[in-house]
N, C-alpha and C. Protein backbone atom coordinates (compact mmCIF):
# COMPACT_ATOMS: atom_id res chain seq x y z
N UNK A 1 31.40 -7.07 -33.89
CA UNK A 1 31.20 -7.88 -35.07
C UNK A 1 32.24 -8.99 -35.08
N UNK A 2 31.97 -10.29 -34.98
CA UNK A 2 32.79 -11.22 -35.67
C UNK A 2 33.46 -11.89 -36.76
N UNK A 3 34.12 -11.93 -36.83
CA UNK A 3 35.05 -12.22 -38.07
C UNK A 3 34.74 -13.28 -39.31
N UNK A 4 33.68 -13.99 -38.63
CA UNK A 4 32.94 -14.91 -39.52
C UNK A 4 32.17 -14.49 -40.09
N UNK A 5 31.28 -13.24 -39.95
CA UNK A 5 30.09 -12.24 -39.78
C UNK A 5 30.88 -11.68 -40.84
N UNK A 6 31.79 -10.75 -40.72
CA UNK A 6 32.40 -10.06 -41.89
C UNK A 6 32.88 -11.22 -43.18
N UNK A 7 33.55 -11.66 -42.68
CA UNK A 7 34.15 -12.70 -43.96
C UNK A 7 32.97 -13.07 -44.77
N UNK A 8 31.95 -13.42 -44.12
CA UNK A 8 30.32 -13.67 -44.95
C UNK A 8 29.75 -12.56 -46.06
N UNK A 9 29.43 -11.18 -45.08
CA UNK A 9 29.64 -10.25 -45.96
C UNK A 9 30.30 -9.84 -46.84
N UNK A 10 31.81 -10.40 -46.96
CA UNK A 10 32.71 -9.95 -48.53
C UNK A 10 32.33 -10.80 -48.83
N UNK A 11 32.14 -12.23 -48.92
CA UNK A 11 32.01 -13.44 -49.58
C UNK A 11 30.35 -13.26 -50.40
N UNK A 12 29.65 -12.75 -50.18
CA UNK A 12 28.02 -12.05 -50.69
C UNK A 12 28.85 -11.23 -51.41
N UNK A 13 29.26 -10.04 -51.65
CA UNK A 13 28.80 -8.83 -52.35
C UNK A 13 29.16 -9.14 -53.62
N UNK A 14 28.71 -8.51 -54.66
CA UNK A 14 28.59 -8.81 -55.81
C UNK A 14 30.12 -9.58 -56.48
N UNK A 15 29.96 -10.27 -57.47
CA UNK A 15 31.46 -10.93 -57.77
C UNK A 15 32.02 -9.72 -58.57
N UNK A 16 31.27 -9.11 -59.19
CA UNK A 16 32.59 -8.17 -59.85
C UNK A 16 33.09 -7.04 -59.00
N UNK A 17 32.21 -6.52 -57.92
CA UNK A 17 33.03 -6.01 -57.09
C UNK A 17 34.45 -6.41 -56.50
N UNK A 18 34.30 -7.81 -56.05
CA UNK A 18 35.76 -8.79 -55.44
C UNK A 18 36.45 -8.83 -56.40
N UNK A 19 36.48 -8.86 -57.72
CA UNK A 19 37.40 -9.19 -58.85
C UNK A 19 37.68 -7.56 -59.42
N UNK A 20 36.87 -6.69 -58.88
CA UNK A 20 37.09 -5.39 -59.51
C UNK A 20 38.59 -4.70 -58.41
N UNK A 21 38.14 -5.12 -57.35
CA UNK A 21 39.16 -4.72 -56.14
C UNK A 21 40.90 -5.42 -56.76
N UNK A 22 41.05 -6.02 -57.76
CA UNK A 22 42.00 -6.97 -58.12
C UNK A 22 42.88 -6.48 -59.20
N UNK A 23 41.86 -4.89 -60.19
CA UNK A 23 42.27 -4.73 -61.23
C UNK A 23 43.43 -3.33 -61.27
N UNK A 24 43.63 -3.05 -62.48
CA UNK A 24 44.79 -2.03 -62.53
C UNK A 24 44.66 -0.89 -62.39
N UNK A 25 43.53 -0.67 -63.07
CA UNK A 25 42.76 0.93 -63.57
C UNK A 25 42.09 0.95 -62.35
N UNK A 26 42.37 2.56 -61.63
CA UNK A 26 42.27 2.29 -60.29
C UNK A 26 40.71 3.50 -60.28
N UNK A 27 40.35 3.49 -61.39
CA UNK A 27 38.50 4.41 -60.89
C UNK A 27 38.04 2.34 -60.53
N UNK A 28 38.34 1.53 -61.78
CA UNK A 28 37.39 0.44 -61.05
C UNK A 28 37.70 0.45 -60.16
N UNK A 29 38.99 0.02 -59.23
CA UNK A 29 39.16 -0.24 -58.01
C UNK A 29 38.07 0.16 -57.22
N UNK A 30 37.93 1.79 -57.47
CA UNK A 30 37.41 2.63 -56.42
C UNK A 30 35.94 2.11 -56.45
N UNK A 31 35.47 2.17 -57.74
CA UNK A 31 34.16 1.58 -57.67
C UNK A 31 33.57 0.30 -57.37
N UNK A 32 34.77 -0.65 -57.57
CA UNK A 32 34.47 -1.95 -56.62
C UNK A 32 34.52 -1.44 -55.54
N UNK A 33 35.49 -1.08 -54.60
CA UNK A 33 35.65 -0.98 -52.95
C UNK A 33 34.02 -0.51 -52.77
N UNK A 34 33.72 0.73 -53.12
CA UNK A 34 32.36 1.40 -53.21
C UNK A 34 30.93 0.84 -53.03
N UNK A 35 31.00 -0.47 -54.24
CA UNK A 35 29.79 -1.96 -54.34
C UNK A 35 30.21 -2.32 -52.99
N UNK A 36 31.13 -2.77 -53.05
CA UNK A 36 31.82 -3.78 -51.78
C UNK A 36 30.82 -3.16 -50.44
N UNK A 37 31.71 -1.89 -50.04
CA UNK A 37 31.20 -1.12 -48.95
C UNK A 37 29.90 -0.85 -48.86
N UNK A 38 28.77 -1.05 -49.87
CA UNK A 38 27.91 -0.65 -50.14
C UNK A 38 27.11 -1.84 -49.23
N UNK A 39 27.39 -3.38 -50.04
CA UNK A 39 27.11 -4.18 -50.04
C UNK A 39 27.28 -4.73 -48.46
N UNK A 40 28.71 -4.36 -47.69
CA UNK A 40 28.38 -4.68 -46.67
C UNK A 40 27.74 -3.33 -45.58
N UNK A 41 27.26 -2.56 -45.80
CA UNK A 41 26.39 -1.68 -45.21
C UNK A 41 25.28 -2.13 -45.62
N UNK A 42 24.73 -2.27 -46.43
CA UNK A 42 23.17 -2.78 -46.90
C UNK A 42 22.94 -4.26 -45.52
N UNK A 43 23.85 -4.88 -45.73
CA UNK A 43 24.05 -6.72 -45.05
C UNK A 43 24.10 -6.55 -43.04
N UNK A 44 24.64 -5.08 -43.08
CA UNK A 44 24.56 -4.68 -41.75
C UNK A 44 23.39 -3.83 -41.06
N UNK A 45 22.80 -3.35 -41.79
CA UNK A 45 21.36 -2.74 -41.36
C UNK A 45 20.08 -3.55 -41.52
N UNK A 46 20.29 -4.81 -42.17
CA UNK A 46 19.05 -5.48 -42.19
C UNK A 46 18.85 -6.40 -40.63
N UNK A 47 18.17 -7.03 -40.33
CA UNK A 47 18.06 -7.77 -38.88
C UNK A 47 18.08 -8.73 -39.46
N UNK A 48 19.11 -9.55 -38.35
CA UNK A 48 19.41 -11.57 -38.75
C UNK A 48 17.53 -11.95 -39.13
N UNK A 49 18.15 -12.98 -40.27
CA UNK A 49 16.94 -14.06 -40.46
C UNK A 49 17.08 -14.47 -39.50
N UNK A 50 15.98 -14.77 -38.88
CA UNK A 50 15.31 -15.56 -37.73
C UNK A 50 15.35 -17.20 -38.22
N UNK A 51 15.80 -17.89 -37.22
CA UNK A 51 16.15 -19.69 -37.98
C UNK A 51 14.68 -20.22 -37.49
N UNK A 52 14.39 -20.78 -38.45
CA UNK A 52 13.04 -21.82 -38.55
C UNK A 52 13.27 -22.33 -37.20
N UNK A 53 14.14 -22.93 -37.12
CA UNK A 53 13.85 -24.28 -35.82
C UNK A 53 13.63 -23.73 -34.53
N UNK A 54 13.85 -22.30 -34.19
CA UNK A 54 14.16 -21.82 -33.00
C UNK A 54 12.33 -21.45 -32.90
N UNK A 55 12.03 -22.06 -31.81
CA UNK A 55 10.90 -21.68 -30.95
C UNK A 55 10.62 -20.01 -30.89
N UNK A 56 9.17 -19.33 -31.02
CA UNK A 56 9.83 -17.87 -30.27
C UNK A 56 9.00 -18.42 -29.19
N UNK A 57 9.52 -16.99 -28.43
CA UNK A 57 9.41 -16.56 -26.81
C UNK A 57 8.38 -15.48 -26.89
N UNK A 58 7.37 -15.83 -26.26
CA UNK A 58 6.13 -14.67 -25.48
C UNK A 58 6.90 -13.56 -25.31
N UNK A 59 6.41 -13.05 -25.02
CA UNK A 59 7.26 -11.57 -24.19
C UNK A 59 6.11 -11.10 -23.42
């Protein structure tokens, strides 16, 4: 996985998750990290959008 690839995925997951990871009371914490992790497992099992411009290939 590349680092641009991940950084994308935190930058998606829900905003109160990222702002929950920030707070004092540490059940939110847990339950942001949780969305978070959630969010980038959901973002990792789906297959890349396919880009418009790219031709496909026969097989």
């Amino acid at each position: 996985m590349e680092h641009d690839s991940l950084a994308d995925m935190i930058l998606t997951a829900p905003a109160w998750a990222r702002i929950g990871l920030t707070m004092r009371d540490e059940t939110m914490r847990e339950r942001a990290a949780r969305a978070m992790a959630q969010s980038i497992l959901e973002r990792m099992g789906s297959p890349p959008e396919a880009d418009r411009d790219q031709l496909p290939l026969p097989l």
